[in-house]
PDB file of N, CA and C in Angstrom:
ATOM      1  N   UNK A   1      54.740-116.939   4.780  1.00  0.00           N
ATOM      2  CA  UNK A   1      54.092-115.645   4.739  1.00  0.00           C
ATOM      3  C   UNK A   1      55.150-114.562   4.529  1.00  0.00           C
ATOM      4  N   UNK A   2      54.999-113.801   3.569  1.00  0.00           N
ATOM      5  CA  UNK A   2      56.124-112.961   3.321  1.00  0.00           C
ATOM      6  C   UNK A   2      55.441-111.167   3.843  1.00  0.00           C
ATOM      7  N   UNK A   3      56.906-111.020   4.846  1.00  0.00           N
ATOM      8  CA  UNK A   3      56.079-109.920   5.438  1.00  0.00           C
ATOM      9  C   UNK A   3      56.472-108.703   4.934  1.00  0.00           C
ATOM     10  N   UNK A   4      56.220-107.595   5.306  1.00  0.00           N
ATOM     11  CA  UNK A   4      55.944-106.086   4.331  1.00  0.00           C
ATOM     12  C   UNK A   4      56.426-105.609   5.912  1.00  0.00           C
ATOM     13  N   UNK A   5      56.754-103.881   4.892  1.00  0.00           N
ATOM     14  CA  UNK A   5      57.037-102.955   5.854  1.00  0.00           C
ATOM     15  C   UNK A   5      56.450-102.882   6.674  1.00  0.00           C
ATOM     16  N   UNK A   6      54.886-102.693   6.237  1.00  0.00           N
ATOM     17  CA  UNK A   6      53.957-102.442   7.666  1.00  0.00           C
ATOM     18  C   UNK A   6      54.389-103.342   8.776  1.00  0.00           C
ATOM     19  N   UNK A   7      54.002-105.143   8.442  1.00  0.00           N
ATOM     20  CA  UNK A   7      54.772-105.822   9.676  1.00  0.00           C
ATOM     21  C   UNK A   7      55.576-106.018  10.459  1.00  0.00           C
ATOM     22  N   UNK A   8      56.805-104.873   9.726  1.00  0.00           N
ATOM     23  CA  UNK A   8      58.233-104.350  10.613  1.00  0.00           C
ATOM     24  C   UNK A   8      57.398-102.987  11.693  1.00  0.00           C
ATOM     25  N   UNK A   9      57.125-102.761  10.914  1.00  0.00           N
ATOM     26  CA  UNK A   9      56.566-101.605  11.697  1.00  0.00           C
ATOM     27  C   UNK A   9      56.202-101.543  13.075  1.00  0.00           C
ATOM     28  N   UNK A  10      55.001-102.984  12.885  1.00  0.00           N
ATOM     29  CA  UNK A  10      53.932-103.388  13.940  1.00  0.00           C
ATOM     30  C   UNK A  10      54.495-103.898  15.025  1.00  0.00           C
ATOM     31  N   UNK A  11      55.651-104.599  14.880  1.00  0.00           N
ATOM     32  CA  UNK A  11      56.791-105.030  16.100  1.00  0.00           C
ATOM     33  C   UNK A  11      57.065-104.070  16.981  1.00  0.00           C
ATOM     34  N   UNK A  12      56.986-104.606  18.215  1.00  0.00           N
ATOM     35  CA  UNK A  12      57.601-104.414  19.215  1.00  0.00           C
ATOM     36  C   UNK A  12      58.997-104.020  19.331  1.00  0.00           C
ATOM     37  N   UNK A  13      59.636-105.070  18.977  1.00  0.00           N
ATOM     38  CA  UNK A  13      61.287-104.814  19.039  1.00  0.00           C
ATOM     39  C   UNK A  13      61.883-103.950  18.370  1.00  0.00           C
ATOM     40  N   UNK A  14      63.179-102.638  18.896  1.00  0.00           N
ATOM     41  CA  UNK A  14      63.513-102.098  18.246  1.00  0.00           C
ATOM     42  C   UNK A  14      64.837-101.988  17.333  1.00  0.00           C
ATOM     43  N   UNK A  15      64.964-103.553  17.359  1.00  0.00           N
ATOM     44  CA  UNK A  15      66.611-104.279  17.005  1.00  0.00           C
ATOM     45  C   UNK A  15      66.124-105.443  16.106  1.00  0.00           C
ATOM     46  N   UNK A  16      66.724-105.813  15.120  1.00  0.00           N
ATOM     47  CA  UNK A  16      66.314-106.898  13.968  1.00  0.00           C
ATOM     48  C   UNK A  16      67.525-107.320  14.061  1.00  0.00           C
ATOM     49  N   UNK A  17      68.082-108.519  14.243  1.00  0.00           N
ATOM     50  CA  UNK A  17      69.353-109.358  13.603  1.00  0.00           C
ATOM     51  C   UNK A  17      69.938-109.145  11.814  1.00  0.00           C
ATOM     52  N   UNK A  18      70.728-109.876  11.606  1.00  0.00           N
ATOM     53  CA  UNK A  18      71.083-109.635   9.982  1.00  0.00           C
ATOM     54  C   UNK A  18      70.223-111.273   9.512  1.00  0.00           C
ATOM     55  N   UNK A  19      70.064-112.073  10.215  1.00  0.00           N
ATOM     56  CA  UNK A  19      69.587-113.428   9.274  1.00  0.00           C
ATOM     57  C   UNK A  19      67.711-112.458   9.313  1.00  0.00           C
ATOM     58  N   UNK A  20      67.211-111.866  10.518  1.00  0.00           N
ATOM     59  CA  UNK A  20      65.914-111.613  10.234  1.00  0.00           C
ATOM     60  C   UNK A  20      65.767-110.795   8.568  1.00  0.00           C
ATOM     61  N   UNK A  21      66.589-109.885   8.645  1.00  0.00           N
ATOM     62  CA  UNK A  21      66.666-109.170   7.386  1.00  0.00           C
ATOM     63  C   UNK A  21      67.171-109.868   6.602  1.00  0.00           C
ATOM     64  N   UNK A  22      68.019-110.785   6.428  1.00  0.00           N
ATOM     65  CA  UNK A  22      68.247-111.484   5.380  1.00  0.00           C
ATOM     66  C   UNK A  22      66.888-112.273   4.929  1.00  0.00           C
ATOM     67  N   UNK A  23      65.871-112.869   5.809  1.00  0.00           N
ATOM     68  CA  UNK A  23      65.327-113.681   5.154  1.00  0.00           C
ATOM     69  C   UNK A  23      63.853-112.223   4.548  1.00  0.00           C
ATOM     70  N   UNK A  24      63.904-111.186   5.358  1.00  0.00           N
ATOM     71  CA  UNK A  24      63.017-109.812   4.771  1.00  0.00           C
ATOM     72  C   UNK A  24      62.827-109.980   3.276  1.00  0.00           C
ATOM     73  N   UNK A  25      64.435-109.584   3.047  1.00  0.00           N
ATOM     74  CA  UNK A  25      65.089-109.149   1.777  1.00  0.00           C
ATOM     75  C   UNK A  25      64.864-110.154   0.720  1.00  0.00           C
ATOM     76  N   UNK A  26      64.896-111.642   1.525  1.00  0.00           N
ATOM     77  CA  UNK A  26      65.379-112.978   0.192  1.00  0.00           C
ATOM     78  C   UNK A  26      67.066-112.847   0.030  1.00  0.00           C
ATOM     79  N   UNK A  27      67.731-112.368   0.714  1.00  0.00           N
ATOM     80  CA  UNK A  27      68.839-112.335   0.046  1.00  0.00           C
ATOM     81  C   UNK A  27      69.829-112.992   1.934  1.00  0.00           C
ATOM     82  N   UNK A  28      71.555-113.068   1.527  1.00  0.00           N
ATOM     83  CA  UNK A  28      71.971-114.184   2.541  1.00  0.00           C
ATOM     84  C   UNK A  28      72.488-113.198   3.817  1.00  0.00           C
ATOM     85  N   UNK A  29      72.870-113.543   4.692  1.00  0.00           N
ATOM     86  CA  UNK A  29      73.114-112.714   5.729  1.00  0.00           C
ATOM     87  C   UNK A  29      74.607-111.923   5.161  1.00  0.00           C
ATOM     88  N   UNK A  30      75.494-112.701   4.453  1.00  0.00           N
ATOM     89  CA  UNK A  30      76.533-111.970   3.967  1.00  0.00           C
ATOM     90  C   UNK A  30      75.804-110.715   2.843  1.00  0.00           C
ATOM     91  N   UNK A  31      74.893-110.644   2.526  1.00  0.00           N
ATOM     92  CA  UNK A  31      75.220-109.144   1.397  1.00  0.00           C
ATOM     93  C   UNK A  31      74.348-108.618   2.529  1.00  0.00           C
ATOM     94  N   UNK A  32      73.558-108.942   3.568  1.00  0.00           N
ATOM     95  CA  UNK A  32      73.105-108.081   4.455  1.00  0.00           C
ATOM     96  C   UNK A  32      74.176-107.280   5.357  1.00  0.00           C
ATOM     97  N   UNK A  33      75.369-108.148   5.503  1.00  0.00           N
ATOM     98  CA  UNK A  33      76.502-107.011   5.624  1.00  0.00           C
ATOM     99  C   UNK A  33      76.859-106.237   4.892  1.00  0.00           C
ATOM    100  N   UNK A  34      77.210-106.459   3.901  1.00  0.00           N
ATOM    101  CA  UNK A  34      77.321-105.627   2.654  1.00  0.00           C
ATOM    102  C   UNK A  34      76.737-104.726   2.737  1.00  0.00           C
ATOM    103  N   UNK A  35      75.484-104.725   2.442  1.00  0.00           N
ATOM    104  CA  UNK A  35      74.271-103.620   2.618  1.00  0.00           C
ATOM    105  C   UNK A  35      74.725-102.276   3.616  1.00  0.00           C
ATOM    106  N   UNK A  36      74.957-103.371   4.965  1.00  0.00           N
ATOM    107  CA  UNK A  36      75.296-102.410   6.015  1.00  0.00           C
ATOM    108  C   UNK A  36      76.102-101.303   5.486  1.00  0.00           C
ATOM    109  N   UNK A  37      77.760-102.361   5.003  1.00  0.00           N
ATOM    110  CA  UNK A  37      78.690-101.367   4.990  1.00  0.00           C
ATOM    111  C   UNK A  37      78.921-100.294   3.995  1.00  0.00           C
ATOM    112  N   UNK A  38      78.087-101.035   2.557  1.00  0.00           N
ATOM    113  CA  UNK A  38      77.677-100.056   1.346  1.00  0.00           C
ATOM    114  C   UNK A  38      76.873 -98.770   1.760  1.00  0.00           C
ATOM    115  N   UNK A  39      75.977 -98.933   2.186  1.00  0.00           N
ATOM    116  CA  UNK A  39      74.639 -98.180   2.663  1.00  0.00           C
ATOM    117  C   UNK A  39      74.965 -97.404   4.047  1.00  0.00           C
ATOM    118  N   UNK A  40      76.099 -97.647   4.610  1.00  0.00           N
ATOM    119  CA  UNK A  40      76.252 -97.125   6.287  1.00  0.00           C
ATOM    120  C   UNK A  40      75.035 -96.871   7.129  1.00  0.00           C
ATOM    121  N   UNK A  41      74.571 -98.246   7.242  1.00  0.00           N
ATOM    122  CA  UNK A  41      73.343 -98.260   7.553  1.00  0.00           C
ATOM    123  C   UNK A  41      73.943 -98.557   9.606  1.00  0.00           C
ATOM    124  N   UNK A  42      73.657 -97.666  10.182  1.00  0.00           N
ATOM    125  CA  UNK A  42      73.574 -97.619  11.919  1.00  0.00           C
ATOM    126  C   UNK A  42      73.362 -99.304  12.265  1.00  0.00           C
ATOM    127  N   UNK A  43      74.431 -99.558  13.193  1.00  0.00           N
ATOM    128  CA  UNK A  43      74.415-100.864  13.704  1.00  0.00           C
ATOM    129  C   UNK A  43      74.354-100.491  15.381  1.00  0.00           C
ATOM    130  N   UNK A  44      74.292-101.402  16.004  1.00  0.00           N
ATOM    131  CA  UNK A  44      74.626-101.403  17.454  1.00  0.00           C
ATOM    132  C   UNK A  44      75.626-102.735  17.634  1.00  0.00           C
ATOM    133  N   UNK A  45      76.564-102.475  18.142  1.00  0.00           N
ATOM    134  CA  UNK A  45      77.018-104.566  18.698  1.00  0.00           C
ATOM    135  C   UNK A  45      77.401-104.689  20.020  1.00  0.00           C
ATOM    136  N   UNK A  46      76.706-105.751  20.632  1.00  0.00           N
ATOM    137  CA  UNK A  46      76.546-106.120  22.164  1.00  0.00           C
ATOM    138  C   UNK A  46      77.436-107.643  21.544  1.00  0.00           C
ATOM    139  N   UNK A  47      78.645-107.503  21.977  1.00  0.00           N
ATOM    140  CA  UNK A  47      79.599-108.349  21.822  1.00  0.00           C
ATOM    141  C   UNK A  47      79.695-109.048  20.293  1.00  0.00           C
ATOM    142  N   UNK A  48      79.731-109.874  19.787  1.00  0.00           N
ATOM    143  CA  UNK A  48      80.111-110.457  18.561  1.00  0.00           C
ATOM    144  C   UNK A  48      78.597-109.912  17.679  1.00  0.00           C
ATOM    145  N   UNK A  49      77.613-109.776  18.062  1.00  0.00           N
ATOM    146  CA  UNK A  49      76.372-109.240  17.567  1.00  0.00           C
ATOM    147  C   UNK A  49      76.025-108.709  17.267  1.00  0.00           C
ATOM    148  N   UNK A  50      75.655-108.181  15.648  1.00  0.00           N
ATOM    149  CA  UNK A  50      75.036-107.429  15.279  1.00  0.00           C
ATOM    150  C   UNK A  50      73.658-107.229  14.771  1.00  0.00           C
ATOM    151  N   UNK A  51      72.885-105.757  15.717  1.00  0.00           N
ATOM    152  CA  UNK A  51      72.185-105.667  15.522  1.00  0.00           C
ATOM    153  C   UNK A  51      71.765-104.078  14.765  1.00  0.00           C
ATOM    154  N   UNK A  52      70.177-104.255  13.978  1.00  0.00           N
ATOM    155  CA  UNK A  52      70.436-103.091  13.051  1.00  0.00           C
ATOM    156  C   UNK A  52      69.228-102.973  13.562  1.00  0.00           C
ATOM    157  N   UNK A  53      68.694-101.006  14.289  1.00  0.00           N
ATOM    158  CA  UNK A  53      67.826-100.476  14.437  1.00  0.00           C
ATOM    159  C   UNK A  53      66.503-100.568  13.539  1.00  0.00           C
ATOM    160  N   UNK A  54      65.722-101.641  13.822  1.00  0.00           N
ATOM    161  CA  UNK A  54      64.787-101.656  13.120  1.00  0.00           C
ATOM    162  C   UNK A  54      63.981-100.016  12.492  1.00  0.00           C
ATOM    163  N   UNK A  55      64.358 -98.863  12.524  1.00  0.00           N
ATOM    164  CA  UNK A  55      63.766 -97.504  12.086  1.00  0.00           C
ATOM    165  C   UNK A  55      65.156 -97.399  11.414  1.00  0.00           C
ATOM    166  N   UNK A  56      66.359 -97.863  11.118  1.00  0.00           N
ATOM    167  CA  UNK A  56      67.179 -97.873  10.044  1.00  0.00           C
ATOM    168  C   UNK A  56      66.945 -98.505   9.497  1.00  0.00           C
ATOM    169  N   UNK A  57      67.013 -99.812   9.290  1.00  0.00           N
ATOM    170  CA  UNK A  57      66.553-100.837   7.997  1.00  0.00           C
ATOM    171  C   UNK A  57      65.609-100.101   7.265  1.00  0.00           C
ATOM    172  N   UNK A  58      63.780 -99.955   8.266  1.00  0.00           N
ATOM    173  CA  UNK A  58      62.874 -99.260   7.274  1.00  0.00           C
ATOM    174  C   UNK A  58      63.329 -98.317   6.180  1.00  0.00           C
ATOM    175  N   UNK A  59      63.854 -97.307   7.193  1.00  0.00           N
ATOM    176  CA  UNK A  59      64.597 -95.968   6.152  1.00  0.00           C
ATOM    177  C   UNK A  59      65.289 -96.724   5.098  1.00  0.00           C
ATOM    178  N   UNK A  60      66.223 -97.529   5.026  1.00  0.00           N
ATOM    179  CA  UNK A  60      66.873 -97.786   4.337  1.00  0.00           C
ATOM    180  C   UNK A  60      66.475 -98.607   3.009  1.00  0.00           C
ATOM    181  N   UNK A  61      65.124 -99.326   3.199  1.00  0.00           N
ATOM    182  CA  UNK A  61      64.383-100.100   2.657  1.00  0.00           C
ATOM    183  C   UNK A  61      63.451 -98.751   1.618  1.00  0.00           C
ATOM    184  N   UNK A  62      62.619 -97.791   2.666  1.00  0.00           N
ATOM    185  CA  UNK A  62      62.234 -96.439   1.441  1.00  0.00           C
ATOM    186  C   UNK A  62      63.260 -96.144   0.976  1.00  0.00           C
ATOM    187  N   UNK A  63      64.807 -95.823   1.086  1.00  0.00           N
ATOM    188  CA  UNK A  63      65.635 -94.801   0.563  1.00  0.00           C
ATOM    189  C   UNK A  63      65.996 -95.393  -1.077  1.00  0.00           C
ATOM    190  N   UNK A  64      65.851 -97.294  -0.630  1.00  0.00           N
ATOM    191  CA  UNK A  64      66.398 -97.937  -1.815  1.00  0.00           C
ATOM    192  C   UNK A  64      65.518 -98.916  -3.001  1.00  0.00           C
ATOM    193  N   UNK A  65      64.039 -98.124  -2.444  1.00  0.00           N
ATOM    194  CA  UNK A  65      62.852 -98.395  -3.609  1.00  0.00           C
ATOM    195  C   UNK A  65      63.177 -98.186  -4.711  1.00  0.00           C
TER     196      UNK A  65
END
């Protein structure tokens, strides 16, 4: 089932991993870094972990329609 913005939306959680967005996107967790660091897209990291504010990704997902 391939999910859409709205279904980011509808979540609860306000933190997405990089493999969740990698598999969003179709694309591998490495250019989802990329992304990050191209795009300076807001991270948080709780030790080796990164996580990306699910209301950044969205934005970032309209900004790069």
């Amino acid at each position: 089932m391939k999910k859409t913005i709205e279904d980011l939306q509808k979540t609860d959680r306000e933190f997405l991993t990089a493999r969740e967005i990698a598999e969003f996107m179709g694309v591998s967790r490495k250019t989802v870094y990329k992304y990050i660091k191209s795009f300076n897209i807001r991270v948080e990291r709780i030790g080796k972990r990164v996580l990306i504010p699910k209301r950044a990704f969205i934005e970032f997902i309209l900004r790069t329609r």
